[in-house]
Protein backbone atom coordinates (compact mmCIF):
# COMPACT_ATOMS: atom_id res chain seq x y z
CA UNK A 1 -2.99 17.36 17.20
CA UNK A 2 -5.23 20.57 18.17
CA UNK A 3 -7.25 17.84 20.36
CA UNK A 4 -4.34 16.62 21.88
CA UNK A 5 -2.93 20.06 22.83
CA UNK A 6 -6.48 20.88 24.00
CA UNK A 7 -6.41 17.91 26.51
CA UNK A 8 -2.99 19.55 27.73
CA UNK A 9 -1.40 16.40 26.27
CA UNK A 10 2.04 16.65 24.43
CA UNK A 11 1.78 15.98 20.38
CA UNK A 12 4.83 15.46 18.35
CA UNK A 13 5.30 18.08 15.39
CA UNK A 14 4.74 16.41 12.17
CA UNK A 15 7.16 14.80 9.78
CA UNK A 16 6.80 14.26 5.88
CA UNK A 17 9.10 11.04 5.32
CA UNK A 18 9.29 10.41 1.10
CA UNK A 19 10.20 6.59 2.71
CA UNK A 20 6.67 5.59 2.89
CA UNK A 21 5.37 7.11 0.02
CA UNK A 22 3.28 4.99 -2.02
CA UNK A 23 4.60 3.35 -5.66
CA UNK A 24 3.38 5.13 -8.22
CA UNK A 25 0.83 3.11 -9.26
CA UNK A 26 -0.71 5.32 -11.84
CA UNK A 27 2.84 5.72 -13.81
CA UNK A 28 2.97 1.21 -13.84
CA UNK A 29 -0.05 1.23 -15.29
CA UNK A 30 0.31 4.30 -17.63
CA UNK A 31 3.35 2.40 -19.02
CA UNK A 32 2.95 -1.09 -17.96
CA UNK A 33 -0.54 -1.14 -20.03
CA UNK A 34 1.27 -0.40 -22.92
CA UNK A 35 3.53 -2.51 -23.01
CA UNK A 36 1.00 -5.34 -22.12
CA UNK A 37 -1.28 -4.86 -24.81
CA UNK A 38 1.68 -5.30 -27.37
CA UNK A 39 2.14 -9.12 -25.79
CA UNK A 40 -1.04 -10.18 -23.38
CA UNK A 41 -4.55 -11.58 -25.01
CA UNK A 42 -5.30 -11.21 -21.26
CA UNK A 43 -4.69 -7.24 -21.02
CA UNK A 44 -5.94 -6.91 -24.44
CA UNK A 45 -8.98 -8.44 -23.63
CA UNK A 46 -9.73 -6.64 -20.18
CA UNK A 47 -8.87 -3.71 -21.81
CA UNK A 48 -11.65 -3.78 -24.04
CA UNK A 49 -14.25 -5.71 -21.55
CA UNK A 50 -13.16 -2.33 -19.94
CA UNK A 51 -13.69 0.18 -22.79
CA UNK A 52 -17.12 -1.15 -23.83
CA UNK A 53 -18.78 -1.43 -20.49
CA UNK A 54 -21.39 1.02 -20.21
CA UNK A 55 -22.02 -0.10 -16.40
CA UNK A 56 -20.04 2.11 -13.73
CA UNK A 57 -19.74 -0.73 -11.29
CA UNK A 58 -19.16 -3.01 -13.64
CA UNK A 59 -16.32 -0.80 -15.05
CA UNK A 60 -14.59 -0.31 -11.59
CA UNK A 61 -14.24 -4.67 -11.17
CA UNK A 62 -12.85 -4.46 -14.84
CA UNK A 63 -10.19 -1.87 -14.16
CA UNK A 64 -9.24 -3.60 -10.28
CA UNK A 65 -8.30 -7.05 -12.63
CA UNK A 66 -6.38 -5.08 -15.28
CA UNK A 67 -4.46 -3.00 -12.35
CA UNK A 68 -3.47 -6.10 -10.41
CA UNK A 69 -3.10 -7.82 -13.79
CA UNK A 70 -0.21 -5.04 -14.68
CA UNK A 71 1.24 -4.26 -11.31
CA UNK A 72 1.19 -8.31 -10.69
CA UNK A 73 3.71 -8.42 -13.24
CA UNK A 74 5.59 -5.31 -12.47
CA UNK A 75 6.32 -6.58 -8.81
CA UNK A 76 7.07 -10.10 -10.04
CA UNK A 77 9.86 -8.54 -12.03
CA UNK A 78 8.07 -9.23 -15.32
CA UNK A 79 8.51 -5.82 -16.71
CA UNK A 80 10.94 -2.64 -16.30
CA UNK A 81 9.12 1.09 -16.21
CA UNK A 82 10.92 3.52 -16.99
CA UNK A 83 11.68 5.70 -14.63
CA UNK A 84 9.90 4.16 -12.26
CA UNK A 85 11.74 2.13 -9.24
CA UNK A 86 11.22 -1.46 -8.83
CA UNK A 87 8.96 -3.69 -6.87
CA UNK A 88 12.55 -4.47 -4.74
CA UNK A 89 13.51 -0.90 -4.56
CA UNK A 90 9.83 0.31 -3.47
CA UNK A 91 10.03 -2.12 -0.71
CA UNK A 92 13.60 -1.54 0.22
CA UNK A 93 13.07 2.53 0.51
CA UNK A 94 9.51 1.57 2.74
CA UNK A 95 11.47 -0.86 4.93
CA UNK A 96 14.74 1.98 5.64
CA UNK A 97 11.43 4.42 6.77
CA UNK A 98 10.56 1.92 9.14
CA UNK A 99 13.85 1.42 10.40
CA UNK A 100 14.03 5.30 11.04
CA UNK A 101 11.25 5.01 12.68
CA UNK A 102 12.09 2.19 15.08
CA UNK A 103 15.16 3.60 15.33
CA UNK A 104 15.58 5.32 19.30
CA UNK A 105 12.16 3.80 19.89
CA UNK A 106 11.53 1.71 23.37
CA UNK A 107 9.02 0.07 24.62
CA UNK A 108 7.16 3.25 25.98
CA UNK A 109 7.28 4.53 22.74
CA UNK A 110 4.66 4.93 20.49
CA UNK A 111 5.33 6.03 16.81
CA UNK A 112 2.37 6.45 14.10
CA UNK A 113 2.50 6.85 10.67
CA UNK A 114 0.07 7.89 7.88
CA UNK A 115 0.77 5.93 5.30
CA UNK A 116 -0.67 4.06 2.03
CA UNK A 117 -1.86 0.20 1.26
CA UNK A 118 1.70 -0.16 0.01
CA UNK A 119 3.98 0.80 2.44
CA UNK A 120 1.18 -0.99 5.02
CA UNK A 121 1.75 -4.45 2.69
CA UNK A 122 5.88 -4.03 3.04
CA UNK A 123 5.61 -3.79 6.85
CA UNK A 124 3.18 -6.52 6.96
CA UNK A 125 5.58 -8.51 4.19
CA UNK A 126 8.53 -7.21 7.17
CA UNK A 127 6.49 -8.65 9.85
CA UNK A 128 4.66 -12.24 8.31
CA UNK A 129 7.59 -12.95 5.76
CA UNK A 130 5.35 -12.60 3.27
CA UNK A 131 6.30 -13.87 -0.87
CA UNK A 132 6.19 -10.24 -3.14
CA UNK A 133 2.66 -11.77 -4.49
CA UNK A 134 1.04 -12.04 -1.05
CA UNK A 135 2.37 -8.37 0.19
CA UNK A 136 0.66 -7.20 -3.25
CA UNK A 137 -2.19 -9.31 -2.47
CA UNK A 138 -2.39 -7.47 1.04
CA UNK A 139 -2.39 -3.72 -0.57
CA UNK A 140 -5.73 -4.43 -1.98
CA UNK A 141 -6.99 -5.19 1.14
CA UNK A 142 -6.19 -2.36 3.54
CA UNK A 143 -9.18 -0.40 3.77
CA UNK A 144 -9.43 3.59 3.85
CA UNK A 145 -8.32 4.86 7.55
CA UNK A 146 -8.16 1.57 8.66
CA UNK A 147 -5.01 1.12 11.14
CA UNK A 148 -2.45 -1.38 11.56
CA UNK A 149 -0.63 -1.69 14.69
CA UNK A 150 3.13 -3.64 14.92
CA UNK A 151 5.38 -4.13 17.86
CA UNK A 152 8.61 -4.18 17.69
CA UNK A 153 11.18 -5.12 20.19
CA UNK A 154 15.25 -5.15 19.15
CA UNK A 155 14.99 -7.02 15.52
CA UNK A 156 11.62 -8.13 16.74
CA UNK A 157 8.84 -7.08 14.19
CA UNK A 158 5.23 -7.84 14.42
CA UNK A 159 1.76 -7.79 13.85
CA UNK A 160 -0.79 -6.99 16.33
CA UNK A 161 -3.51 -5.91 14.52
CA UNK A 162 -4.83 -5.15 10.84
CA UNK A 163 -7.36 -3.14 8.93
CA UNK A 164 -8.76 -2.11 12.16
CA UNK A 165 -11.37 0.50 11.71
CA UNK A 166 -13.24 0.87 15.37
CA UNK A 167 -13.24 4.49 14.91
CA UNK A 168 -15.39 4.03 11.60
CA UNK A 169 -19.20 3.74 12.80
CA UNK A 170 -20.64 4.19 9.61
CA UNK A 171 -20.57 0.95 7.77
CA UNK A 172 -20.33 3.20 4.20
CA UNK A 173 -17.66 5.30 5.40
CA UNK A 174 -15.56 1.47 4.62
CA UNK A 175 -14.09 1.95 1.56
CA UNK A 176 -10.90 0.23 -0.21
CA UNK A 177 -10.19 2.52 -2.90
């Protein structure tokens, strides 16, 4: 924004929108593991692959299968957290930020958002038609500061670009998690 300004160029003010907030990840696993290890070999299993792994890297590929092993079956409606809103819910409040967004927006308009892999998934599941699996599928692939870019005309919604990260010149600074 400060460049922006400095350029003489005109730079919106800011706006916090709870729409595209990310799920709460942490809180479906928290409670999701739990109830998995009462009924899952699978979890069980990971879980303790997980536990007695002494190797850090090692560790991190253990815990990435046991999180998409829980949340898989959290947004395929195969378990209820408490307190927590659902896969459909998560994706319907992400998809009513959007439409604010788009909402009064032409075709000079340019709108950006700072979002999460999660909210990015929905509006690539708004754009492709993507199954629930897929758009999860698609959260573990956005990569840190990475930009998507969509264009939307009327009810048109699509994708022009994904994961782009040209302003990235360090090949370590790409990073998923």
């Amino acid at each position: 924004m400060e460049e922006f300004r400095k350029l003489g160029r005109d730079f919106p003010e800011l706006e916090t929108m709870s729409e595209l907030d990310e799920y709460p990840g942490e809180e479906v696993l928290r409670q999701g593991l739990a109830q998995l290890m009462e009924s899952s070999d699978e979890v069980r299993r990971l879980y303790r692959l997980f536990q007695d792994s002494g190797d850090l890297g090692e560790r991190r590929k253990i815990f990435q299968r046991l999180f998409e092993l829980v949340v898989g079956k959290w947004v395929n409606g195969g378990m209820k957290i408490s307190g927590v809103e659902s896969w459909p819910e998560f994706c319907a409040r992400v998809n009513r930020g959007l439409m604010q967004l788009l909402n009064g927006a032409n075709s000079k308009t340019a709108v950006v958002a700072f979002t999460s892999g999660g909210p990015i998934a929905v509006a690539l599941q708004r754009a492709m038609q993507l199954s629930p699996s897929v758009t999860l599928q698609m959260t573990w692939m956005s990569r840190n500061a990475s930009f998507a870019e969509f264009l939307c005309s009327g009810p048109k919604f699509t994708l022009s670009s994904f994961n782009a990260t040209p302003h990235l010149d360090d090949e370590s600074l790409l990073t998923y998690r």
